[in-house]
Protein backbone atom coordinates (compact mmCIF):
# COMPACT_ATOMS: atom_id res chain seq x y z
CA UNK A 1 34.98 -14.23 33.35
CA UNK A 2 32.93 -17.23 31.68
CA UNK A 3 29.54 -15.06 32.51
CA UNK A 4 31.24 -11.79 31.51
CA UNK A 5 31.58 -13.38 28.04
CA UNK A 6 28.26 -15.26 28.13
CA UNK A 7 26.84 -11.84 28.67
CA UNK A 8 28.54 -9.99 25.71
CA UNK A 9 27.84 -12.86 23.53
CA UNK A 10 24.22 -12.44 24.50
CA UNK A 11 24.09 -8.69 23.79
CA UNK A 12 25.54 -9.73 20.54
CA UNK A 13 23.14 -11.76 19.62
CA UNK A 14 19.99 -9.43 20.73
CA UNK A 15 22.24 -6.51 18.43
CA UNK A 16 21.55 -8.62 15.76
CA UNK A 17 18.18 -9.77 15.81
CA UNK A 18 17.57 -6.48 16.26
CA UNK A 19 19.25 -5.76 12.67
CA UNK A 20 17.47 -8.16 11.34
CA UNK A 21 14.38 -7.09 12.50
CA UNK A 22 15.09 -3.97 11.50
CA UNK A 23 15.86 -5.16 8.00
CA UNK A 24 12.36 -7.10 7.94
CA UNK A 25 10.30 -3.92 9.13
CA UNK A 26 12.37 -1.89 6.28
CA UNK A 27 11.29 -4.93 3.91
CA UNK A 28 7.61 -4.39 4.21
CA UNK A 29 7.28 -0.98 3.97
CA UNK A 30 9.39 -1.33 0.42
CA UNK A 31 6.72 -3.96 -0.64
CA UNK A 32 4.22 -2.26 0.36
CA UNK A 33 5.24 0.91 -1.33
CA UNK A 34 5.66 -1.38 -4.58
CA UNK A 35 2.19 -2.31 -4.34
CA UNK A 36 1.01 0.88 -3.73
CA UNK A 37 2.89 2.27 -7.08
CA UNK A 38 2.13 -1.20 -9.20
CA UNK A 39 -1.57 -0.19 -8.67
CA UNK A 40 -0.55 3.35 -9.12
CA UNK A 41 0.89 2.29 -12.50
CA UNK A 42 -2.05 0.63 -13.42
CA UNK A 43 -4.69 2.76 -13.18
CA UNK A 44 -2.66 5.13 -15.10
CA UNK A 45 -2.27 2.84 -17.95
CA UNK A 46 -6.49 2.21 -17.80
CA UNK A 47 -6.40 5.86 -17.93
CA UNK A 48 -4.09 5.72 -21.39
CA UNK A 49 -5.96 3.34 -23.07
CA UNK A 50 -9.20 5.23 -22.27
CA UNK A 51 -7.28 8.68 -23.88
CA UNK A 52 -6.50 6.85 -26.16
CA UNK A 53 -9.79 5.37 -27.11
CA UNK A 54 -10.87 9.07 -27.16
CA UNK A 55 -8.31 9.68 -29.45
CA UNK A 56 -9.31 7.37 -32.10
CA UNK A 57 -13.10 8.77 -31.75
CA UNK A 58 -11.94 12.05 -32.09
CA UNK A 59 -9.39 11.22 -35.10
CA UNK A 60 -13.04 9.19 -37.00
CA UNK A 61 -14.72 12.17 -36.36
CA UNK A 62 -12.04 14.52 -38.27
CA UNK A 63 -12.30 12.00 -40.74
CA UNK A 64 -15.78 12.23 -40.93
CA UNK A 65 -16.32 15.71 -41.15
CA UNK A 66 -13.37 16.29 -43.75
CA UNK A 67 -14.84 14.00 -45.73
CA UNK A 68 -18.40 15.89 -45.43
CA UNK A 69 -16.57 18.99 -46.25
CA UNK A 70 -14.55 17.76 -49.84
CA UNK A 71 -18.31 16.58 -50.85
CA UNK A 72 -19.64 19.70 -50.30
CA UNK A 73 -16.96 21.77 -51.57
């Protein structure tokens, strides 16, 4: 009887460290998705400020060139 419930307690124990191991393998795939989408996120936002830096250029240029036209006008 004492080995029947050394035994059980024993399975127990492996059920668990199996959960938790299970709950650690589950843990690095989340953090290594994060990482993944942090430097997801920030090549986007290198990719925004360069738009935007276009967008400026562009806006000088309109500038620019409606200036050169109310000169010539």
């Amino acid at each position: 009887m004492l080995d029947e419930r050394c035994d059980a307690f024993k399975a127990g124990q492996e059920d668990r460290q199996d959960e938790i191991d299970g709950a650690e393998n589950e843990i690095a795939v989340l953090e290594g998705k994060a990482e993944a989408m942090e430097e997801t996120i920030a090549n986007q936002l290198e990719m925004i400020a360069g738009l935007r830096e276009k967008i400026s250029a562009v806006r000088a240029k309109v500038e620019e060139l409606e200036e050169l036209w109310h000169s010539t006008s």
